[in-house]
Protein backbone atom coordinates (compact mmCIF):
# COMPACT_ATOMS: atom_id res chain seq x y z
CA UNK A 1 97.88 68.67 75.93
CA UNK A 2 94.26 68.16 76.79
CA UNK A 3 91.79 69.95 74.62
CA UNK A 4 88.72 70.53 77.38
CA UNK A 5 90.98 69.73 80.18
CA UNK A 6 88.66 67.83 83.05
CA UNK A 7 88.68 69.79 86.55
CA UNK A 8 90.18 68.69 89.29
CA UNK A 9 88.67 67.38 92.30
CA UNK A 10 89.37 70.70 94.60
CA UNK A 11 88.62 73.10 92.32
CA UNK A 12 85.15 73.41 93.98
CA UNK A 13 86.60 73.58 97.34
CA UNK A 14 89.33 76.58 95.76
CA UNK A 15 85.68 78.19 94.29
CA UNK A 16 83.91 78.30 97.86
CA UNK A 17 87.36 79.62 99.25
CA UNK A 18 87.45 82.37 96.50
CA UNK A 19 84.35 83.57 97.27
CA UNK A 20 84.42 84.15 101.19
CA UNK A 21 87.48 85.50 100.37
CA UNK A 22 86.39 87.89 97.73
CA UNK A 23 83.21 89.15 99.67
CA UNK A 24 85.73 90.33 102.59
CA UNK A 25 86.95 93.79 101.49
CA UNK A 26 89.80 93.32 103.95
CA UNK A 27 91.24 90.91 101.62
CA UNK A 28 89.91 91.93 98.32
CA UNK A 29 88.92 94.83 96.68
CA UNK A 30 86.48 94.77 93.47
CA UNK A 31 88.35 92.36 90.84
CA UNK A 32 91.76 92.44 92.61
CA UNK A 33 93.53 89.26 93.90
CA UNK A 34 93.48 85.78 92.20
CA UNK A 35 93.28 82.48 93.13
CA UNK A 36 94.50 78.86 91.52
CA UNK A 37 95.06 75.19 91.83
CA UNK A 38 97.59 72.90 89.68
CA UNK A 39 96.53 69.49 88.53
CA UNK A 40 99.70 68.36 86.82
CA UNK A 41 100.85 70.21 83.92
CA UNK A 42 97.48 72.47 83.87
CA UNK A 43 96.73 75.51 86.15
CA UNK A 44 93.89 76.74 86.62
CA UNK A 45 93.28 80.50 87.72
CA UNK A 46 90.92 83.29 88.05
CA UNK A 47 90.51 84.97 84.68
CA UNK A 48 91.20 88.31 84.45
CA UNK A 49 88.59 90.75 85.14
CA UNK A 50 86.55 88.06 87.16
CA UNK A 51 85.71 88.85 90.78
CA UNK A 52 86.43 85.95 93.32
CA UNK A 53 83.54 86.71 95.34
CA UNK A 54 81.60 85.33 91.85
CA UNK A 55 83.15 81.91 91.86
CA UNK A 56 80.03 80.32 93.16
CA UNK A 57 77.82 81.80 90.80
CA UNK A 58 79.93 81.89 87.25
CA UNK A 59 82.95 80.57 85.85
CA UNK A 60 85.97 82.73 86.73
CA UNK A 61 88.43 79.67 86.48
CA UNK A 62 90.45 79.32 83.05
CA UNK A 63 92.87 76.77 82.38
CA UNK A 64 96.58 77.09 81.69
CA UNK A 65 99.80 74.99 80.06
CA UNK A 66 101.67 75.16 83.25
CA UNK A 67 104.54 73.74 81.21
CA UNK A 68 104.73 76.44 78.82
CA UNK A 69 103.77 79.80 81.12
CA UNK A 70 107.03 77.80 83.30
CA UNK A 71 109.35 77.85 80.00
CA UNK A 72 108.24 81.38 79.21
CA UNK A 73 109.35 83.26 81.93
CA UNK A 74 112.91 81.61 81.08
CA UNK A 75 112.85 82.47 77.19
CA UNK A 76 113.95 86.33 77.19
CA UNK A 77 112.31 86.11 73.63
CA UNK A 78 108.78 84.70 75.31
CA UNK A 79 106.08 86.95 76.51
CA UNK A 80 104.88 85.68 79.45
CA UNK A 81 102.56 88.59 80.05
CA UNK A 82 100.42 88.20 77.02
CA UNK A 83 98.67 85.30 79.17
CA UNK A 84 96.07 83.76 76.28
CA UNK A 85 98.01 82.21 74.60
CA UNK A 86 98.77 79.63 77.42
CA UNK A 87 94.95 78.97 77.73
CA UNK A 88 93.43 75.94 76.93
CA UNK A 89 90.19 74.57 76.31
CA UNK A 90 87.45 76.59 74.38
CA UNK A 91 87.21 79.85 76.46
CA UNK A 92 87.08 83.71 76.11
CA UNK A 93 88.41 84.14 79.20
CA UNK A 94 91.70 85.60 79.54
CA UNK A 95 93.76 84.09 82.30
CA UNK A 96 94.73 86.55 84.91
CA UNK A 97 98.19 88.96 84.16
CA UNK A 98 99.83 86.90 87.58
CA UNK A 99 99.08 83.65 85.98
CA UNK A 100 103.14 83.89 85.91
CA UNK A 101 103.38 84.73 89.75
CA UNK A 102 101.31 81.73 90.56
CA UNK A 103 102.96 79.70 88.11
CA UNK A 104 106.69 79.97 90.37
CA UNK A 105 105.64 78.31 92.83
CA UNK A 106 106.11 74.62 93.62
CA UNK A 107 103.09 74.37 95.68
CA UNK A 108 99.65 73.15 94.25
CA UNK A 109 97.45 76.01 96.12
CA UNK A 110 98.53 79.64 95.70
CA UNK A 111 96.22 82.80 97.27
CA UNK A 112 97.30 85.90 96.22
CA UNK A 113 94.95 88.82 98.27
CA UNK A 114 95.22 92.29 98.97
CA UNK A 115 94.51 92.28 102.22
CA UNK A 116 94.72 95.77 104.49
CA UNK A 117 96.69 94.63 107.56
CA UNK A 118 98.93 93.30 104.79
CA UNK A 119 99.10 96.64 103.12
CA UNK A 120 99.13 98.83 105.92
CA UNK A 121 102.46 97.17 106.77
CA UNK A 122 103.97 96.64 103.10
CA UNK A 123 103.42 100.53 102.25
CA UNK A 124 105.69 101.71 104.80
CA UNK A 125 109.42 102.31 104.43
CA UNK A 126 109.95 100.40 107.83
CA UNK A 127 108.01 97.31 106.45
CA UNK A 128 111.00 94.98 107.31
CA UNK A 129 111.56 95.42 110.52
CA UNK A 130 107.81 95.16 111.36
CA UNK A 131 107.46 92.31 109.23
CA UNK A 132 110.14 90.76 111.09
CA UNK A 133 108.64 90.55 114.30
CA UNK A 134 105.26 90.13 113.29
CA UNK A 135 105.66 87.02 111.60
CA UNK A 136 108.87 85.50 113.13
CA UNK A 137 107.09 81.62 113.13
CA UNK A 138 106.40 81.69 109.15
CA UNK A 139 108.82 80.96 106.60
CA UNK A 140 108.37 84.28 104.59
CA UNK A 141 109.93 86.39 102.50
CA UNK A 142 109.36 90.47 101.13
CA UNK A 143 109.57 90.84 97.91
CA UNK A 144 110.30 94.95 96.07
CA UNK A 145 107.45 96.95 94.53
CA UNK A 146 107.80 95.64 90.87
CA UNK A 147 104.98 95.72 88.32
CA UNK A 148 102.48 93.22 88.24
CA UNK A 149 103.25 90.15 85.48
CA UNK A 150 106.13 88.68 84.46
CA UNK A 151 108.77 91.00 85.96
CA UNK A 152 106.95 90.31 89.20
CA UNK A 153 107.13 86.62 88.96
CA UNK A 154 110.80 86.54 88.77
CA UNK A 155 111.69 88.85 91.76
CA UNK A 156 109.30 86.67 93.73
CA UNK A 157 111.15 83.44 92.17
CA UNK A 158 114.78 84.47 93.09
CA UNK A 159 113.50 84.94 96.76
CA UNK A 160 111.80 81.88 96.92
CA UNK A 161 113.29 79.53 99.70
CA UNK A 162 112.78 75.16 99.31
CA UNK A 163 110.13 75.73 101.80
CA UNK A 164 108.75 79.52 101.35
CA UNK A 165 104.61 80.01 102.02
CA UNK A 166 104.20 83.47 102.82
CA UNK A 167 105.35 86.36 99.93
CA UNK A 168 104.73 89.90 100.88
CA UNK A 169 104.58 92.07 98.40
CA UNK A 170 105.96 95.32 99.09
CA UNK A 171 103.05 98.12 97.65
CA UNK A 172 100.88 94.98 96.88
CA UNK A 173 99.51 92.38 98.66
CA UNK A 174 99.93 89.01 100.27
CA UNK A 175 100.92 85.29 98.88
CA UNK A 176 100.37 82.48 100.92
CA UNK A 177 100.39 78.92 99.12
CA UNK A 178 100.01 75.17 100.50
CA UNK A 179 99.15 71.79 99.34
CA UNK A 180 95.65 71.78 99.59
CA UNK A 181 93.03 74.47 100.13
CA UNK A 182 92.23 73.48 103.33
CA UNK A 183 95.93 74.20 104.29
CA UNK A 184 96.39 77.35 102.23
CA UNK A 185 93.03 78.93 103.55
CA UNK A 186 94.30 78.28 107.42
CA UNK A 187 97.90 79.63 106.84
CA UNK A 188 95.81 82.95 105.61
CA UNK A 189 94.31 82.84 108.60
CA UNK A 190 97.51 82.59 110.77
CA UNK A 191 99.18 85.49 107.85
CA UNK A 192 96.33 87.47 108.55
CA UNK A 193 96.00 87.17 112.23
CA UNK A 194 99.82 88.07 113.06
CA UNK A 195 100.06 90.89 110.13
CA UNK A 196 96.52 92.59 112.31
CA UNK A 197 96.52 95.85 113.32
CA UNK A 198 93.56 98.13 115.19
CA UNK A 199 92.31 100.58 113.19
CA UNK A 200 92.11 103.97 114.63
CA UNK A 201 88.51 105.41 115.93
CA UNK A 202 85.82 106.82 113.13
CA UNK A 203 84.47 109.95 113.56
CA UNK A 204 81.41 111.37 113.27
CA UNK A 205 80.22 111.77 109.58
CA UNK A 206 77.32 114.74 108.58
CA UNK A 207 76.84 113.87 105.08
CA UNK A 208 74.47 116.84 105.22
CA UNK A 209 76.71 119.35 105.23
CA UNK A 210 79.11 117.30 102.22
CA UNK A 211 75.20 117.41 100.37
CA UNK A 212 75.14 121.11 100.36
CA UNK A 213 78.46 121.55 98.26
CA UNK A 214 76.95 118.99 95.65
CA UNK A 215 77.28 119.79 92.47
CA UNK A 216 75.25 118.50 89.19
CA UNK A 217 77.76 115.16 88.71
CA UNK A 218 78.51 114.67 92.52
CA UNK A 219 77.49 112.54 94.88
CA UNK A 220 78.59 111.66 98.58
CA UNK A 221 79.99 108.75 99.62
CA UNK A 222 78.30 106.25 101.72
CA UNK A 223 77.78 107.68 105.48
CA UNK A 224 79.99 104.51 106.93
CA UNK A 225 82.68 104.95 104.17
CA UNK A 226 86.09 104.62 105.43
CA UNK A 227 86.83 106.76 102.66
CA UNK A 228 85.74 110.18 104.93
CA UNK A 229 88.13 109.48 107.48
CA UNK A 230 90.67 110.92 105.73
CA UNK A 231 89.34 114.54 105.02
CA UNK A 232 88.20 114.49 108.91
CA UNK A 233 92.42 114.27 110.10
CA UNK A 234 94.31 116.31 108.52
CA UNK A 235 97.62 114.04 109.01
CA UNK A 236 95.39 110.99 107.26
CA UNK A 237 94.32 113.58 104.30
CA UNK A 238 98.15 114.33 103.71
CA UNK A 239 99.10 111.15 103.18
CA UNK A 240 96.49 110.02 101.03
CA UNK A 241 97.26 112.60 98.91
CA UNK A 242 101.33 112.15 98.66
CA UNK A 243 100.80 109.50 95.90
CA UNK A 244 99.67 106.11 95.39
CA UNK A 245 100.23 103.10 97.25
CA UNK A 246 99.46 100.40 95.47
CA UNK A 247 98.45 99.60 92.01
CA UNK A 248 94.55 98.96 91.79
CA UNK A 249 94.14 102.50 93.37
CA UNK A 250 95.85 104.29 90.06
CA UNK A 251 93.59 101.57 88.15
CA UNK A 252 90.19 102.25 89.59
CA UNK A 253 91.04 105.67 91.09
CA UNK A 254 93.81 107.51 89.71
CA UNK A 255 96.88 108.63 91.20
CA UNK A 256 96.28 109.52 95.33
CA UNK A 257 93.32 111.15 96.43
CA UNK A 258 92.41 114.86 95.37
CA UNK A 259 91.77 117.41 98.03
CA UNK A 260 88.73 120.17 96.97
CA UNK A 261 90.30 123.42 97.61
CA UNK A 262 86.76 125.28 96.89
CA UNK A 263 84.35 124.42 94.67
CA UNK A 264 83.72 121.07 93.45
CA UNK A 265 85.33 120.77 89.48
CA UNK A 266 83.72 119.63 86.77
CA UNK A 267 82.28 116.41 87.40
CA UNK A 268 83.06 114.76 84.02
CA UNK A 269 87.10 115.79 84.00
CA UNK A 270 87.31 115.30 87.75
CA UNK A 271 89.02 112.56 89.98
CA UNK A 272 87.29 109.65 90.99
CA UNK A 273 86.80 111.05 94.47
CA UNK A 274 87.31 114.34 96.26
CA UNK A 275 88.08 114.81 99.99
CA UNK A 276 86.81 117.87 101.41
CA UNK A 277 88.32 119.01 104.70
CA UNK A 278 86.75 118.75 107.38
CA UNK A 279 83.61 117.37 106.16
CA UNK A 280 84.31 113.69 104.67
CA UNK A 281 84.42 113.11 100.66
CA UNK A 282 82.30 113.16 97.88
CA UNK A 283 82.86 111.00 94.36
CA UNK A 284 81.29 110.87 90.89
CA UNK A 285 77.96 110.27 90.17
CA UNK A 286 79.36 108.03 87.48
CA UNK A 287 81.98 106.05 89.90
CA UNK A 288 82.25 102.15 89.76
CA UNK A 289 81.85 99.96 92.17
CA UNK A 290 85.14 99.15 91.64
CA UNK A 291 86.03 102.69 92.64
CA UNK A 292 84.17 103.01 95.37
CA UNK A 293 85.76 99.77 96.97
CA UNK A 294 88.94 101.17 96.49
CA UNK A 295 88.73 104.06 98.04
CA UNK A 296 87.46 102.85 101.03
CA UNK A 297 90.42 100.80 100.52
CA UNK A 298 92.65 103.33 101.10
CA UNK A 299 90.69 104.44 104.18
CA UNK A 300 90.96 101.15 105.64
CA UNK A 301 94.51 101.35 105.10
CA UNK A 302 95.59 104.15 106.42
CA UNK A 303 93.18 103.97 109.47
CA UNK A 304 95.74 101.13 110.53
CA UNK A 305 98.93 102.81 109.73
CA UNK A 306 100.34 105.78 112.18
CA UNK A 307 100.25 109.12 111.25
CA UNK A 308 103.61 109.40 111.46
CA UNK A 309 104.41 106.81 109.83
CA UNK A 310 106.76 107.37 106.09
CA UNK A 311 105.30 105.91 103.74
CA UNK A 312 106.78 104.55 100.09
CA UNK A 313 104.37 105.90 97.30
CA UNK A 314 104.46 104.59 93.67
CA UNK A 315 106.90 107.06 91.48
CA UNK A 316 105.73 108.79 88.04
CA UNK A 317 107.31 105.92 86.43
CA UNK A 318 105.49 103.38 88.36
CA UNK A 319 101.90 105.20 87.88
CA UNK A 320 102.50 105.63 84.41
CA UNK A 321 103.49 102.22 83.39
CA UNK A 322 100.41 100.96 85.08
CA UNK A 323 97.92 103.59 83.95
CA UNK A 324 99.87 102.55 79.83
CA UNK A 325 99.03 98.91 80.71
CA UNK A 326 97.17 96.88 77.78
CA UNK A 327 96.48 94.76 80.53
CA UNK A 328 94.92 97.13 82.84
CA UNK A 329 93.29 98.51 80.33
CA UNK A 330 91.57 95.18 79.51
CA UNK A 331 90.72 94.37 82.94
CA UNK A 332 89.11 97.98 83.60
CA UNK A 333 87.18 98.15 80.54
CA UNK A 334 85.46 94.52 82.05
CA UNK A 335 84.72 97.11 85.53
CA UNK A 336 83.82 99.94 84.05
C-alpha cells in the first residue's frame, strides 16, 4: 500500500462540496456529518473532529486502507471502530468513527449529513410511513437507531439493495452516495427537497426580560435562536425535554433540554442550556459553539415536526453508551 498516497482528481471538487455543505446548519451541525471519496483501494474521509465547512481552508481529509477497514468489519476479532490504524500516510489525523459506514458502500461518493427535514422525519415513531410517501421515486432504505461505528455499518450493510442511494438513519441523519460528486451533491438536493417540511411561525423573542434572571455564569441565547422557540410553546418545551433525539445533542448538550423551574442553578454544574417558560432560553457563559449549534438544532427540528407528533427518544442505554464513548470523547475534547 502507498506510503503518501497521491489524491485523487475529485477530491477538490468533494472539498468545495463539504464546505457549502458544512456552512448550512440545516445539514450540519458543528463537527457532525462526514464526507469521502474512494480512489481504488484508498478512502479518503473527513477526520474526526474536523468541521466540513473547513475543507477549503485546512486539511480535514485522511486517507484509509479501504481493503482492510472492508475485512474488518467481517473479522468478529477486528476492531473496526478503533479507525487509526487503517490510516495511511504520515498524519495525526484520526479518520472519522463512520469511516466503516462509508466504507459499505459500493459507490465512490458517500455524504453522510444531519440534515433537519431529515431528522424531523427520522425521530418520529411514524417515520415509515412518511418516509414512504415522501420519497416514493428514490431507491431508499431506513435503517434502526444503532450506535454510531461499526455496529452501524453493518445494519446499514444488510439493508443495502444492488442499487440503494438514499440511507435514512432512524435518530440520525441522511446517506446519499453516487458516482461522482456532481451526482451525489444533486441527489441531496432531490433527498432534501422531497424529505422538506415548513417550519412552524417564530414568535416574538424579549431577551430583556430572559437578561433580568441572569445569573453570574449565564448568558442568553442569540435573539434569532431557534433554540427559544421551545420555552415560548409549551407542547414544543415538552418534547424537548422527554429525552434525546439524536446523538450529537447528548455529545455537545447532554441528555434533552432542562426546563428552569426558578432560579437559574449553578452555572458551572448546570446543563448546557436552560429553557425558561415563557420567556425563551438562556445557556452557559462557557458554552461551545458546538453547543450552541446544537441546540438550535433541536429548535429547528422540532419547529418542523407536529406537536402531536410521538416521538422515539434515545433510552438510558443509548445516552450512556454514547456519553462512555472513547470516541466521543476524542472528538469533543477537539470542540471543546
Amino acid at each position: 500500500m502507498t506510503t503518501n498516497p497521491t489524491k485523487p482528481a475529485d477530491l477538490h471538487d468533494l472539498a468545495i462540496l463539504s464546505a457549502r455543505v458544512g456552512s448550512d446548519p440545516l445539514l450540519i451541525q458543528a463537527a457532525g456529518g462526514n464526507t469521502s471519496v474512494k480512489d481504488g483501494d484508498i478512502m479518503w474521509i473527513k477526520a474526526s473532529g474536523t468541521r466540513l465547512a473547513e475543507a477549503l481552508d485546512r486539511e480535514i481529509f485522511v486517507p484509509v486502507d479501504l481493503p482492510a477497514m472492508q475485512a474488518a468489519l467481517d473479522d468478529p476479532d477486528a476492531d473496526a471502530d478503533r479507525t487509526e490504524r487503517f490510516a495511511l500516510g504520515d498524519t495525526s489525523l484520526r479518520p472519522s468513527i463512520e469511516t466503516s459506514l462509508h466504507a459499505v458502500f459500493t459507490q465512490r461518493v458517500v455524504l453522510h449529513v444531519h440534515c433537519v427535514n431529515t431528522l424531523a422525519h427520522v425521530v418520529r415513531q411514524d417515520a415509515g410511513t412518511l418516509l414512504d410517501r415522501r420519497l416514493a421515486t428514490f431507491d431508499w432504505c431506513l435503517v434502526p437507531y444503532t450506535k454510531p461505528g461499526a455496529q452501524l455499518a453493518e445494519q446499514v450493510r444488510t439493508r443495502l439493495g444492488p442499487k440503494t442511494n438514499v440511507v435514512l438513519l432512524v435518530n440520525h441523519g441522511l446517506i446519499v452516495a453516487g458516482e461522482t460528486v456532481a451526482e451525489t451533491q444533486e441527489l441531496l438536493n432531490r433527498v432534501v427537497d422531497a424529505l422538506r417540511v415548513m417550519p412552524a411561525p417564530s414568535r416574538a423573542v424579549y431577551t430583556g426580560a430572559l437578561e433580568t434572571l441572569l445569573t453570574p455564569g449565564w448568558r442568553v441565547a442569540e435573539p434569532g435562536a431557534a433554540v427559544h422557540q421551545l420555552a415560548l410553546d409549551p407542547d414544543r418545551m415538552r418534547q424537548a425535554c422527554g429525552g434525546s433525539l439524536y446523538p450529537d445533542h447528548v455529545i455537545f448538550c447532554g441528555i434533552g433540554a432542562t426546563v428552569a423551574e426558578a432560579d437559574l442553578p449553578d452555572a458551572p454544574e448546570a446543563p448546557v442550556f436552560v429553557l425558561v417558560p415563557g420567556r425563551g432560553a438562556v445557556l452557559r457563559a462557557d458554552a461551545s459553539q458546538g453547543a450552541e449549534a446544537l441546540m438550535n438544532c433541536l429548535g429547528n427540528v422540532l419547529l418542523r415536526v407536529p406537536r402531536e407528533a410521538t416521538l422515539n427518544y434515545l433510552t438510558l442505554e443509548q445516552n450512556a453508551e454514547l456519553l462512555d464513548w472513547d470516541a466521543e470523547k476524542y472528538r469533543s475534547k477537539l470542540n471543546a
